[in-house]
PDB file of N, CA and C in Angstrom:
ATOM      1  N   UNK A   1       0.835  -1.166   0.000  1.00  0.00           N
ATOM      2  CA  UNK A   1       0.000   0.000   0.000  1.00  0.00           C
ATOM      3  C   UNK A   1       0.886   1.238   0.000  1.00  0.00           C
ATOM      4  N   UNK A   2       0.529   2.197  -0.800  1.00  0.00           N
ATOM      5  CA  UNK A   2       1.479   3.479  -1.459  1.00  0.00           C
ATOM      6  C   UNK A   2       1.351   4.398  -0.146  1.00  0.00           C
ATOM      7  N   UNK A   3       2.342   4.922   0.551  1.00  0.00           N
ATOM      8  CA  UNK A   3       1.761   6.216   1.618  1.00  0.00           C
ATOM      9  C   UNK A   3       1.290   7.149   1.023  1.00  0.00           C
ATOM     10  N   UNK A   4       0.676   7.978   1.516  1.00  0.00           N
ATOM     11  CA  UNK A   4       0.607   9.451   0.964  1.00  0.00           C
ATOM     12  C   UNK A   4       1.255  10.505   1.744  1.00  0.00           C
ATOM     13  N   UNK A   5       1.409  11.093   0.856  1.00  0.00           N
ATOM     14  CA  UNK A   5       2.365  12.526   1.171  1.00  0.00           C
ATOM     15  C   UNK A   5       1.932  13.603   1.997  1.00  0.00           C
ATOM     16  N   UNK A   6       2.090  14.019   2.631  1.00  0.00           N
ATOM     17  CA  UNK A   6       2.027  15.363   3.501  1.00  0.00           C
ATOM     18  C   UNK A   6       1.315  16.243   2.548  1.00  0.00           C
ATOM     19  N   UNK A   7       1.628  16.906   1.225  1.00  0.00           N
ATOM     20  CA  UNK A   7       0.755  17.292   0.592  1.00  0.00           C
ATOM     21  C   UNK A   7      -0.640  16.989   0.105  1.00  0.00           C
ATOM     22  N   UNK A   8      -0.703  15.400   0.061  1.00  0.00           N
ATOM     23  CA  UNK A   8      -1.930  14.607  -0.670  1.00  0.00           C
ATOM     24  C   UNK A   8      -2.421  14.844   0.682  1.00  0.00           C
ATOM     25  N   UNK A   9      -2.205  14.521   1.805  1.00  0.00           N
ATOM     26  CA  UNK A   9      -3.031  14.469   3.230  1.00  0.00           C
ATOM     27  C   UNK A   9      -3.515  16.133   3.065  1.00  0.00           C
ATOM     28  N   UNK A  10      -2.848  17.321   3.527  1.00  0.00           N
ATOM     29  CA  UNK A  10      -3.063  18.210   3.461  1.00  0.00           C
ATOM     30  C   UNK A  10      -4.893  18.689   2.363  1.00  0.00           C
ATOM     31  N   UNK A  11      -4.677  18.108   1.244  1.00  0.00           N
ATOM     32  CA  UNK A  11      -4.909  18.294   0.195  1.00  0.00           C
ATOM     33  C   UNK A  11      -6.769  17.857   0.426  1.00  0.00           C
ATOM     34  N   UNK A  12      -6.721  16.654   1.009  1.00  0.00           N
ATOM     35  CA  UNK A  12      -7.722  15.682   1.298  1.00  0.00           C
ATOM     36  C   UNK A  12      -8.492  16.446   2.566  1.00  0.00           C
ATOM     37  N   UNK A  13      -7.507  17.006   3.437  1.00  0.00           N
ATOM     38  CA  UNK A  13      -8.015  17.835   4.204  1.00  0.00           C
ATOM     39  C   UNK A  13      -9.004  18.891   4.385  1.00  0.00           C
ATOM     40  N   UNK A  14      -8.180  19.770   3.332  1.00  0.00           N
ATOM     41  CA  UNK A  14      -8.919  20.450   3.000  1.00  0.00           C
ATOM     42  C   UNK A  14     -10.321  20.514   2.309  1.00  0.00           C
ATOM     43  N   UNK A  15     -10.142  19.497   1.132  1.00  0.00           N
ATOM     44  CA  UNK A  15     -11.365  19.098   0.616  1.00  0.00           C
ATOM     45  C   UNK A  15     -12.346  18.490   1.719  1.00  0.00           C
ATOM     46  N   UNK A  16     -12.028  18.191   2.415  1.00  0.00           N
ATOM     47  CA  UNK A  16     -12.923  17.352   3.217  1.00  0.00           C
ATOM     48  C   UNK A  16     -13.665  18.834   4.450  1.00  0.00           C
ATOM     49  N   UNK A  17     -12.881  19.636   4.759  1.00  0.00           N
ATOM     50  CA  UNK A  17     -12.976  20.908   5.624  1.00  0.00           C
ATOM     51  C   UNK A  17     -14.237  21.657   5.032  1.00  0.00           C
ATOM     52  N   UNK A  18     -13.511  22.161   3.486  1.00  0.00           N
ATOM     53  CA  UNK A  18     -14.422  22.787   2.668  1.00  0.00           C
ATOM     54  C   UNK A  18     -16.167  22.484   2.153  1.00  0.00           C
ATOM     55  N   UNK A  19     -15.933  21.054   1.843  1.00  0.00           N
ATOM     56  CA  UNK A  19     -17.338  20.842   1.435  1.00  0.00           C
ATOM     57  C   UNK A  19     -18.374  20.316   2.378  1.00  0.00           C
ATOM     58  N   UNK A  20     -18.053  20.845   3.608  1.00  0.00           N
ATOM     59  CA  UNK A  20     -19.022  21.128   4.622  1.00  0.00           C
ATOM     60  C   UNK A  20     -19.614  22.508   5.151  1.00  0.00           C
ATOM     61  N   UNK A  21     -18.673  23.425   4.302  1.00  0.00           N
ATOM     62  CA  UNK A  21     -18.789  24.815   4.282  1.00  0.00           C
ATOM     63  C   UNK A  21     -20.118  25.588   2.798  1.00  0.00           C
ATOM     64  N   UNK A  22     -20.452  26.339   3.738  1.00  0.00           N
ATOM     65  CA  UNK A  22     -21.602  27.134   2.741  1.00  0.00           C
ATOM     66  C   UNK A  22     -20.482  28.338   1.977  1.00  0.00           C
ATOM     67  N   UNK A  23     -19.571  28.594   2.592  1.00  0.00           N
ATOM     68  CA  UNK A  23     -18.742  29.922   2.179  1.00  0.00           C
ATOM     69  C   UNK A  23     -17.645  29.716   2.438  1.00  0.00           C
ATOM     70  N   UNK A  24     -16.763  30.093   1.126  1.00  0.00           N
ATOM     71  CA  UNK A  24     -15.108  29.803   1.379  1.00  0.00           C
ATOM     72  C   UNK A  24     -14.605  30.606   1.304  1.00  0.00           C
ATOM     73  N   UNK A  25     -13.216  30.984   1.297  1.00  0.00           N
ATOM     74  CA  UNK A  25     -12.135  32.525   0.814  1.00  0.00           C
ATOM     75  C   UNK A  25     -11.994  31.627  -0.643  1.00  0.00           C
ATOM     76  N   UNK A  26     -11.308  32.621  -1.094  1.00  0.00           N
ATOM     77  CA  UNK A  26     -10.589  32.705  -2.680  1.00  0.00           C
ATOM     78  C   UNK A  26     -10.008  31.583  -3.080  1.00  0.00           C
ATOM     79  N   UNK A  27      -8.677  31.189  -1.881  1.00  0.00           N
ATOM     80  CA  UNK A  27      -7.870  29.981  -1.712  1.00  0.00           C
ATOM     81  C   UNK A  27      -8.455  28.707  -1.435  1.00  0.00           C
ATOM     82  N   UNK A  28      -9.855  28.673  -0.426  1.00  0.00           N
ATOM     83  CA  UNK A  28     -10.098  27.351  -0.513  1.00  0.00           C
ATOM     84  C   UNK A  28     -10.908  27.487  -1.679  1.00  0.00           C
ATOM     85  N   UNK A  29     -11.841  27.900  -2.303  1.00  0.00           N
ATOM     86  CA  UNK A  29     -12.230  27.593  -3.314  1.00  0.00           C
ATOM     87  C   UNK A  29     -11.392  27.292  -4.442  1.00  0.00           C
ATOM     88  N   UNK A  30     -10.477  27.851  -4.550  1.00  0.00           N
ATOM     89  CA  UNK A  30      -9.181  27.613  -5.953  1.00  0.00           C
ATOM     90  C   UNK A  30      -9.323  26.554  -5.477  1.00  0.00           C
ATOM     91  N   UNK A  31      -8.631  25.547  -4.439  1.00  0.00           N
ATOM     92  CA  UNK A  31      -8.165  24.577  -4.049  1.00  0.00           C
ATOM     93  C   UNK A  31      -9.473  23.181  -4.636  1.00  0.00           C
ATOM     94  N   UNK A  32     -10.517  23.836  -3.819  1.00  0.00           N
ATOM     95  CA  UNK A  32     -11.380  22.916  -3.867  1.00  0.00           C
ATOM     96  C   UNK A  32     -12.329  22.318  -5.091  1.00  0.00           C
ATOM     97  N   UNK A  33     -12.005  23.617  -6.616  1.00  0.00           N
ATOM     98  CA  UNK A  33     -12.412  23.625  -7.598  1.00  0.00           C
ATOM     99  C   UNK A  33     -11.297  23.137  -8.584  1.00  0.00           C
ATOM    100  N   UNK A  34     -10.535  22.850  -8.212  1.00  0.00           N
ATOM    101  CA  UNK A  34      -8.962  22.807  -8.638  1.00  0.00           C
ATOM    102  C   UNK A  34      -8.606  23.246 -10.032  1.00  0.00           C
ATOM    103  N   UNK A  35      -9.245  24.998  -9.537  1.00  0.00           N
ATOM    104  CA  UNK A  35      -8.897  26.098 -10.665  1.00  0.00           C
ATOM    105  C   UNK A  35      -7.444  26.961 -10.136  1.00  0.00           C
ATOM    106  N   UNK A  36      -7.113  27.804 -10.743  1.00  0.00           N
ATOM    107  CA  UNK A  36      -6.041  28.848 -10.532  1.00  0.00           C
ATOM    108  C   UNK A  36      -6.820  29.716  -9.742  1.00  0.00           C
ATOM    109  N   UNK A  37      -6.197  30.504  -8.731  1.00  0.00           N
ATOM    110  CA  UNK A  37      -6.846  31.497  -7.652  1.00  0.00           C
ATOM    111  C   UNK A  37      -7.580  32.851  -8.717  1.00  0.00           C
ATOM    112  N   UNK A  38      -6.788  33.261  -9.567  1.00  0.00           N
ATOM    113  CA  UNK A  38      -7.593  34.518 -10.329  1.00  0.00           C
ATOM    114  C   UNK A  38      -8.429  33.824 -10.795  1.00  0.00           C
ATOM    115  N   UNK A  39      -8.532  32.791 -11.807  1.00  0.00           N
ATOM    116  CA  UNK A  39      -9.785  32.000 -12.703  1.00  0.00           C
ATOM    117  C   UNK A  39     -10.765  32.149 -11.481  1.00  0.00           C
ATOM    118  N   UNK A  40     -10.867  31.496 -10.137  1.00  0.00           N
ATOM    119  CA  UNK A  40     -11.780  31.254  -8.989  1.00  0.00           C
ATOM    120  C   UNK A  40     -12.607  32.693  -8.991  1.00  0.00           C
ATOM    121  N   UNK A  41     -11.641  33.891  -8.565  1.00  0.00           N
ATOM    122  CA  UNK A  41     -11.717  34.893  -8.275  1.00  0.00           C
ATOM    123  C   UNK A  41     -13.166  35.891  -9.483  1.00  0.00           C
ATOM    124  N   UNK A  42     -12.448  35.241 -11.036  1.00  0.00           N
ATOM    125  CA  UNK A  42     -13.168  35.517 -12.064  1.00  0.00           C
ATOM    126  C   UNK A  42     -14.832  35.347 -12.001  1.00  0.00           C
ATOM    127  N   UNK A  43     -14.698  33.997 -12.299  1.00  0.00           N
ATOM    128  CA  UNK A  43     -16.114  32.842 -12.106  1.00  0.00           C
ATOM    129  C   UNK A  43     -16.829  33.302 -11.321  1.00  0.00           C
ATOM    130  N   UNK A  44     -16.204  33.547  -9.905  1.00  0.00           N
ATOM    131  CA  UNK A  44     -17.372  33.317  -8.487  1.00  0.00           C
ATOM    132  C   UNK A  44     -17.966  35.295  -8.602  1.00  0.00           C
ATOM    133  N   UNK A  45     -17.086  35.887  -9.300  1.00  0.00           N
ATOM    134  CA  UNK A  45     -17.634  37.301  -9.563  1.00  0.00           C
ATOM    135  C   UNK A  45     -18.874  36.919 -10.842  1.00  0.00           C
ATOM    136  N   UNK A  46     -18.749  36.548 -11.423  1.00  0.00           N
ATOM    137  CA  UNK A  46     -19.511  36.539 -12.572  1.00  0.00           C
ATOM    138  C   UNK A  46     -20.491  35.695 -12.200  1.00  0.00           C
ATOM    139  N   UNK A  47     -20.291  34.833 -11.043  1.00  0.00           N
ATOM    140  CA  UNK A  47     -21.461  34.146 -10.618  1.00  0.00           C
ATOM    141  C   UNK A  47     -21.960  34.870  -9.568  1.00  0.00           C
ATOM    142  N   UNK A  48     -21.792  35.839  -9.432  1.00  0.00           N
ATOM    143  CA  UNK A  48     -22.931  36.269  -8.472  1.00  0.00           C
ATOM    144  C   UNK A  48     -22.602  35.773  -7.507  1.00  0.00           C
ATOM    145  N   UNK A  49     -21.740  35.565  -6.477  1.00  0.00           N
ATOM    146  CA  UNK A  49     -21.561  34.348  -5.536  1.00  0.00           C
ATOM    147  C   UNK A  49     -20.476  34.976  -4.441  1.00  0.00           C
ATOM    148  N   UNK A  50     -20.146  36.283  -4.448  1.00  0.00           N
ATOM    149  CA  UNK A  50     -18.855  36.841  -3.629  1.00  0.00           C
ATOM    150  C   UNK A  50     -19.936  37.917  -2.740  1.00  0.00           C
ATOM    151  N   UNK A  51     -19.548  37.760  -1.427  1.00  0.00           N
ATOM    152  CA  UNK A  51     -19.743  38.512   0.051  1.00  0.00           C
ATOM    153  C   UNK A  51     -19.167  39.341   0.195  1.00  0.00           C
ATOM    154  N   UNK A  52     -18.897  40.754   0.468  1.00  0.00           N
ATOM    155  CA  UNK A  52     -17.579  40.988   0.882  1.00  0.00           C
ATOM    156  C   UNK A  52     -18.236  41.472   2.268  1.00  0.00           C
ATOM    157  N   UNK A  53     -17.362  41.109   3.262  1.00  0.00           N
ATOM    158  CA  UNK A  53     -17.766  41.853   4.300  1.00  0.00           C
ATOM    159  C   UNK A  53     -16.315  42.420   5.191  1.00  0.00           C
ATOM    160  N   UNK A  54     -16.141  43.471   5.566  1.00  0.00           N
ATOM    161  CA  UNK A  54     -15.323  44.188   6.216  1.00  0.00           C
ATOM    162  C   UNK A  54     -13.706  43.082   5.683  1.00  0.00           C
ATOM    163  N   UNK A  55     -13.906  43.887   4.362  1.00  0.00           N
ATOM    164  CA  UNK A  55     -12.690  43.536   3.347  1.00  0.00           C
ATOM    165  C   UNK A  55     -12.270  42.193   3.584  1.00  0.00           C
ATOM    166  N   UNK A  56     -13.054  41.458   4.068  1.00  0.00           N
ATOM    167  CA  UNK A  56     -12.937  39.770   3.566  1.00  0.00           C
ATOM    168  C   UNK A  56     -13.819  39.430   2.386  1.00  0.00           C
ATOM    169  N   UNK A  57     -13.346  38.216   1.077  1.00  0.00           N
ATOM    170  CA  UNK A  57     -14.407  38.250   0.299  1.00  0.00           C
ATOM    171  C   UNK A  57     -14.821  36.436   0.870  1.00  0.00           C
ATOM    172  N   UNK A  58     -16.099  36.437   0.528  1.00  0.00           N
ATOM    173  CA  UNK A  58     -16.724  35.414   0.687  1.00  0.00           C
ATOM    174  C   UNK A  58     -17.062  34.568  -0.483  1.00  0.00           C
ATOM    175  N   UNK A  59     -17.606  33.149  -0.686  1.00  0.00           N
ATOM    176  CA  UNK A  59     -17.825  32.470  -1.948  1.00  0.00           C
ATOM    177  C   UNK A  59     -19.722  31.926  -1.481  1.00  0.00           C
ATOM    178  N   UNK A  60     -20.076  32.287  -2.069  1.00  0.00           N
ATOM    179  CA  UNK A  60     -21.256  31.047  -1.944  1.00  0.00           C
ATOM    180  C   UNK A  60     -20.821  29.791  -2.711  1.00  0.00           C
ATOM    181  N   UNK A  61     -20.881  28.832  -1.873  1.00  0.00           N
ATOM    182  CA  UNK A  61     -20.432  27.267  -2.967  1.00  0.00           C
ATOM    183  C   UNK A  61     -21.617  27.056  -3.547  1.00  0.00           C
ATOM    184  N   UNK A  62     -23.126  27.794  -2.836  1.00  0.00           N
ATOM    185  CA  UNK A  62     -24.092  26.653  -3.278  1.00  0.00           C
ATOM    186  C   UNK A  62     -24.566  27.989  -5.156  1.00  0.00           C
ATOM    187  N   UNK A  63     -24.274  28.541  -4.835  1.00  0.00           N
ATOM    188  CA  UNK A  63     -24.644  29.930  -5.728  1.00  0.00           C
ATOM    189  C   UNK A  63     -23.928  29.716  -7.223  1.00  0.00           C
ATOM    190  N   UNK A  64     -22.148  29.254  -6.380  1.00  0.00           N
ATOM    191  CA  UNK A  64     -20.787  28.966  -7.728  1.00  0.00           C
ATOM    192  C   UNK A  64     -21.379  27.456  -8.450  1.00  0.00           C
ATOM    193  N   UNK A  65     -22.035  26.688  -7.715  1.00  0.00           N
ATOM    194  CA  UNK A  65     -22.015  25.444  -8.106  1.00  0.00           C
ATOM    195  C   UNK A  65     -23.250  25.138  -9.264  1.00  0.00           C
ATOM    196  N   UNK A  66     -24.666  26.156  -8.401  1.00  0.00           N
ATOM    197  CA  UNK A  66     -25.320  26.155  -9.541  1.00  0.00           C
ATOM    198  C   UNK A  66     -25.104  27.209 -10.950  1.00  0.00           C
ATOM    199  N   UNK A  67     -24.210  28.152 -10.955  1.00  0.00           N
ATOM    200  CA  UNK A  67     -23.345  28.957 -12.095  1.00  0.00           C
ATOM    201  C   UNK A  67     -22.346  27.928 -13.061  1.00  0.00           C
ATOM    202  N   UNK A  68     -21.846  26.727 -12.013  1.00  0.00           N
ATOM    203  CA  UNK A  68     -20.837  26.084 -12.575  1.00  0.00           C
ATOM    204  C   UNK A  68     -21.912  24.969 -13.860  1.00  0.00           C
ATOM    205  N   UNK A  69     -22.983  24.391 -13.407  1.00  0.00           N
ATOM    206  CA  UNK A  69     -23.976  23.687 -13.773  1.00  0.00           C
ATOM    207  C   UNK A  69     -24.259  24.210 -15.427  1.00  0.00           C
ATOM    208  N   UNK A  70     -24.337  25.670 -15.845  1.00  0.00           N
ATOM    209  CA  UNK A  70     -24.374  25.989 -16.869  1.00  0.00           C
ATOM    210  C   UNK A  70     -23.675  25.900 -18.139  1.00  0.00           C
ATOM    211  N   UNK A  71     -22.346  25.254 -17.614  1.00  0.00           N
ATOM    212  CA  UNK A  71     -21.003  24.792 -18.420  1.00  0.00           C
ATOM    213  C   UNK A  71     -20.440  23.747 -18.632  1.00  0.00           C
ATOM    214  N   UNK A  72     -21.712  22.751 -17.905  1.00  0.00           N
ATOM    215  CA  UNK A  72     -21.920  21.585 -18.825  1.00  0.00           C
ATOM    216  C   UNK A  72     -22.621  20.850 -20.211  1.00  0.00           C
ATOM    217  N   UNK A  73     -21.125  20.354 -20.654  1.00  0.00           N
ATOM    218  CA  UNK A  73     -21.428  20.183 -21.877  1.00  0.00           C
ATOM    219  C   UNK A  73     -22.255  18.920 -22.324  1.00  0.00           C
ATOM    220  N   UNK A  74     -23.179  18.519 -23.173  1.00  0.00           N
ATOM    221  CA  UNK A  74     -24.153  17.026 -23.408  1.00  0.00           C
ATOM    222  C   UNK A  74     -23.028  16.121 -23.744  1.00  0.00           C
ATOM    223  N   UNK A  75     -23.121  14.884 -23.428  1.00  0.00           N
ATOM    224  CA  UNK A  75     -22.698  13.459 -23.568  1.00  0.00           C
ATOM    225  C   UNK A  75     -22.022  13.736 -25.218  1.00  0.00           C
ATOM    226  N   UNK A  76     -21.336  13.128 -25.678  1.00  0.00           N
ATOM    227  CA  UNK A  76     -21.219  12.585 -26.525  1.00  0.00           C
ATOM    228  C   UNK A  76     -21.089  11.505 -27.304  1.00  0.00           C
ATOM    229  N   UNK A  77     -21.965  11.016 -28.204  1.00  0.00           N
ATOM    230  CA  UNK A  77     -22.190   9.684 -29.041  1.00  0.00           C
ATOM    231  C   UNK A  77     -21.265   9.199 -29.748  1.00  0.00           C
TER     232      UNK A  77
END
């Protein structure tokens, strides 16, 4: 059986932290969408989905996820 790495643990962590969360920062969402932090930053603006409150920004996951839903593409035959 393969160990895992301090990073892969880390990694699992987080995912596991996050998707019990209604609202993330910038970083766990990059992380948890496993986009680049500006791309995240992009999206979750254009989705309608950023908080800001006393210069923290916020994510709605449930807001990004149904925005993300629109950019799926049909099966192919």
């Amino acid at each position: 059986m393969a160990r895992r790495t301090n990073k892969e643990i880390e990694a699992a962590q987080i995912k596991a932290k996050v998707n019990i969360k209604k609202y993330v920062r910038y970083k766990e969402g990059a992380e948890l969408y496993s986009v680049g932090l500006h791309t995240f930053q992009q999206l979750a603006k254009e989705a309608g989905a950023v908080y800001k409150i006393r210069g923290i920004a916020l994510v709605n996951t449930e807001v990004f996820d149904d925005f993300l839903e629109n950019f799926r593409e049909p099966p192919v035959y």
